[in-house]
Protein backbone atom coordinates (compact mmCIF):
# COMPACT_ATOMS: atom_id res chain seq x y z
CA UNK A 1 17.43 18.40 30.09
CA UNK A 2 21.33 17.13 30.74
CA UNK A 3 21.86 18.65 27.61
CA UNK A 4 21.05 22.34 28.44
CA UNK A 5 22.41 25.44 29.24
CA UNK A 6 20.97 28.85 30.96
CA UNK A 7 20.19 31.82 28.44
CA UNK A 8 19.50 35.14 29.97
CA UNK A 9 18.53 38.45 28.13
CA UNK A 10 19.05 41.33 29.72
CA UNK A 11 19.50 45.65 28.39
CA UNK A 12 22.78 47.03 28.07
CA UNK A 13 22.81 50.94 27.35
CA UNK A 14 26.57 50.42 26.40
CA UNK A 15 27.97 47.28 24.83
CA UNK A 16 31.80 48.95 24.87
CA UNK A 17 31.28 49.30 28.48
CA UNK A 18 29.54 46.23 28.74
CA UNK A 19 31.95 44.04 27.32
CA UNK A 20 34.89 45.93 29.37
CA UNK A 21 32.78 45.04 32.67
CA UNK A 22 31.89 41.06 31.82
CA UNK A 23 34.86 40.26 29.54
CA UNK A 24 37.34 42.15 31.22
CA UNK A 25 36.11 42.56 34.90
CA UNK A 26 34.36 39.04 35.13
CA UNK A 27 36.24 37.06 32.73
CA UNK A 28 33.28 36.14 30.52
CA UNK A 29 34.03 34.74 27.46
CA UNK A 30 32.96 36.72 24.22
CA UNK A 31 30.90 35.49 21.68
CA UNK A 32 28.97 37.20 18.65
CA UNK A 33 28.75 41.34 18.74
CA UNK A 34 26.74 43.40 16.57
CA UNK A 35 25.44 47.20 16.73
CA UNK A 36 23.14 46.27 18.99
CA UNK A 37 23.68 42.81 21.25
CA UNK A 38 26.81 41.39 22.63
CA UNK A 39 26.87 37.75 23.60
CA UNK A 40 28.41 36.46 26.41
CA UNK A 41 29.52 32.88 28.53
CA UNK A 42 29.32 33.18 31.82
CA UNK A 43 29.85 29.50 33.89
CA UNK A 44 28.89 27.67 30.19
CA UNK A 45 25.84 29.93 30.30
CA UNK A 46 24.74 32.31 27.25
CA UNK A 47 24.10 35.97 28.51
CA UNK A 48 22.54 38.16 25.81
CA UNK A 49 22.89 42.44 26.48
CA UNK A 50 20.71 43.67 24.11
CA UNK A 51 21.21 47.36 23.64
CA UNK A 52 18.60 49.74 25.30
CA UNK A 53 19.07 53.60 24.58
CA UNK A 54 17.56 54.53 27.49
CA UNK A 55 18.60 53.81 31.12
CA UNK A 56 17.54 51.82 33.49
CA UNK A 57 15.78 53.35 36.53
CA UNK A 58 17.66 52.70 40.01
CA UNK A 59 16.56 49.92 41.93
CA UNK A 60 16.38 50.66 45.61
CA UNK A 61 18.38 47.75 47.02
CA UNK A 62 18.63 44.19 45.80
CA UNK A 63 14.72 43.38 45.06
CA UNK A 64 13.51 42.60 42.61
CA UNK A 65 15.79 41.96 39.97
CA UNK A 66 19.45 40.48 39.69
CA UNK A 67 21.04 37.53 38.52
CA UNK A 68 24.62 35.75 38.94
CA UNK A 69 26.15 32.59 40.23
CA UNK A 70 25.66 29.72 42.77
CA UNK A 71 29.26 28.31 43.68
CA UNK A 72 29.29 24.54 44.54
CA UNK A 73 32.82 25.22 45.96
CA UNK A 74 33.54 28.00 48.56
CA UNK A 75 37.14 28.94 47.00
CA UNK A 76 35.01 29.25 43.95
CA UNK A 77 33.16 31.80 45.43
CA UNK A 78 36.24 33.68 47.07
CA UNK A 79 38.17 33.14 43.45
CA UNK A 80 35.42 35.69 41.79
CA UNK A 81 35.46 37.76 44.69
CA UNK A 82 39.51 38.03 44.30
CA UNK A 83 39.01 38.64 40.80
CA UNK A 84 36.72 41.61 41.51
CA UNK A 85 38.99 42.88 43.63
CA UNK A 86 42.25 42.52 41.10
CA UNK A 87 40.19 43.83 38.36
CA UNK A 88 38.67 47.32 40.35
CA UNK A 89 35.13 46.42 40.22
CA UNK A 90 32.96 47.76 42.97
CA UNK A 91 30.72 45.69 45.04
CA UNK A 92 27.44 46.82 45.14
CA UNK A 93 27.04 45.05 48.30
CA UNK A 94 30.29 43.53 49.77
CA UNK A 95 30.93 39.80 50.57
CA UNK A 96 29.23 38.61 53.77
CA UNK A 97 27.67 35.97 54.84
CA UNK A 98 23.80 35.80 55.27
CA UNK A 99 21.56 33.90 57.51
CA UNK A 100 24.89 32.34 59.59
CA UNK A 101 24.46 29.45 61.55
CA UNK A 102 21.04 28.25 59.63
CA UNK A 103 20.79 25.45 57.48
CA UNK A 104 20.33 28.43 54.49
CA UNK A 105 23.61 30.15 55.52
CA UNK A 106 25.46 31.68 52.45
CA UNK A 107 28.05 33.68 51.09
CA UNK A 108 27.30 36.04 49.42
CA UNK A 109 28.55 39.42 47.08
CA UNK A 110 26.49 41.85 44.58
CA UNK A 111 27.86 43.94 41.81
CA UNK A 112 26.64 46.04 39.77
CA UNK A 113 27.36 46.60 35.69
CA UNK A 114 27.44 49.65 33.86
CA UNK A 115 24.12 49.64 32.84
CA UNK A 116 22.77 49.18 36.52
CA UNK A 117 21.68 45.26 36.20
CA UNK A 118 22.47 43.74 39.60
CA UNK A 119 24.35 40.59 40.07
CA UNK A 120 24.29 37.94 43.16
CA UNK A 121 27.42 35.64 43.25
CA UNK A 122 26.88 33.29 46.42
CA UNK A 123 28.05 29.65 47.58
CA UNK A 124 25.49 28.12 50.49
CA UNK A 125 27.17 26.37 53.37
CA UNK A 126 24.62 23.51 52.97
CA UNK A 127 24.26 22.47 49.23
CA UNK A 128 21.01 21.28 50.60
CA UNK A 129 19.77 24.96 50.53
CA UNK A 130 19.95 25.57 47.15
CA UNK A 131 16.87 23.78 45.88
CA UNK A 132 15.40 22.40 49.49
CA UNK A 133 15.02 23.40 52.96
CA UNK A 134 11.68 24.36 52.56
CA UNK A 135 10.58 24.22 56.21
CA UNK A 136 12.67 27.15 56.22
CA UNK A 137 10.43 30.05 55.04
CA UNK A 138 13.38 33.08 54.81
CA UNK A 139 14.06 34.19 51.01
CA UNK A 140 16.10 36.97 51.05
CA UNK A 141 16.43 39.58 53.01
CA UNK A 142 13.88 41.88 54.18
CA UNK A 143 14.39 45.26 53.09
């Protein structure tokens, strides 16, 4: 699988806003659009909103959905953040850092899109954390 890329669906209730929010806001590239489905690269991954009339309900906090990013490179991580800033996103959930001074600790920022999908853009201290540390039984936060 060296080969391979992440694909993600996910609903969009408004591609004009959507695209405004990842192409803009993010920097996403832009791929194919139609009536109904934008395509997107985000980090060489494909992103698919397809377009869903109705809204999403609110999530209550983080759990159980969102998606994003795991920076191998802290300045990565803060470059985003920077660009969230520049841009006039809001953070959902502002950077901090989770679970400091553990071999899990992280950076870590949410945002949320226009059409209420949530999305996790982090960089762990320990690279180790990412896949392994699994005598450590935190994952997530408890809410």
């Amino acid at each position: 699988m060296s080969r391979s890329l992440f694909h993600l669906a996910f609903p969009v209730h408004d591609l004009v806003a959507t695209k405004q929010f990842y192409v803009e806001g993010l920097g996403c590239t832009l791929g194919r659009e139609s009536a109904n489905a934008i395509t997107l690269g985000l980090a060489g991954n494909q992103l698919i909103g397809h377009r869903e009339p109705d809204e999403a309900p609110v999530q209550r906090g983080i759990y159980p959905r969102h998606f994003g990013l795991v920076f191998l490179e802290q300045s990565d991580w803060e470059a985003v953040a920077e660009r969230v800033r520049q841009h006039g996103l809001s953070f959902y959930q502002q950077p901090r850092v989770r679970f400091p001074g553990t071999r899990i600790e992280h950076r870590t920022f949410f945002l949320e899109d226009p059409s209420r999908n949530l999305l996790e853009f982090k960089h762990y201290t320990h690279e180790s954390a990412i896949f392994g540390e699994r005598d450590v039984t935190a994952v997530g936060d408890s809410e």
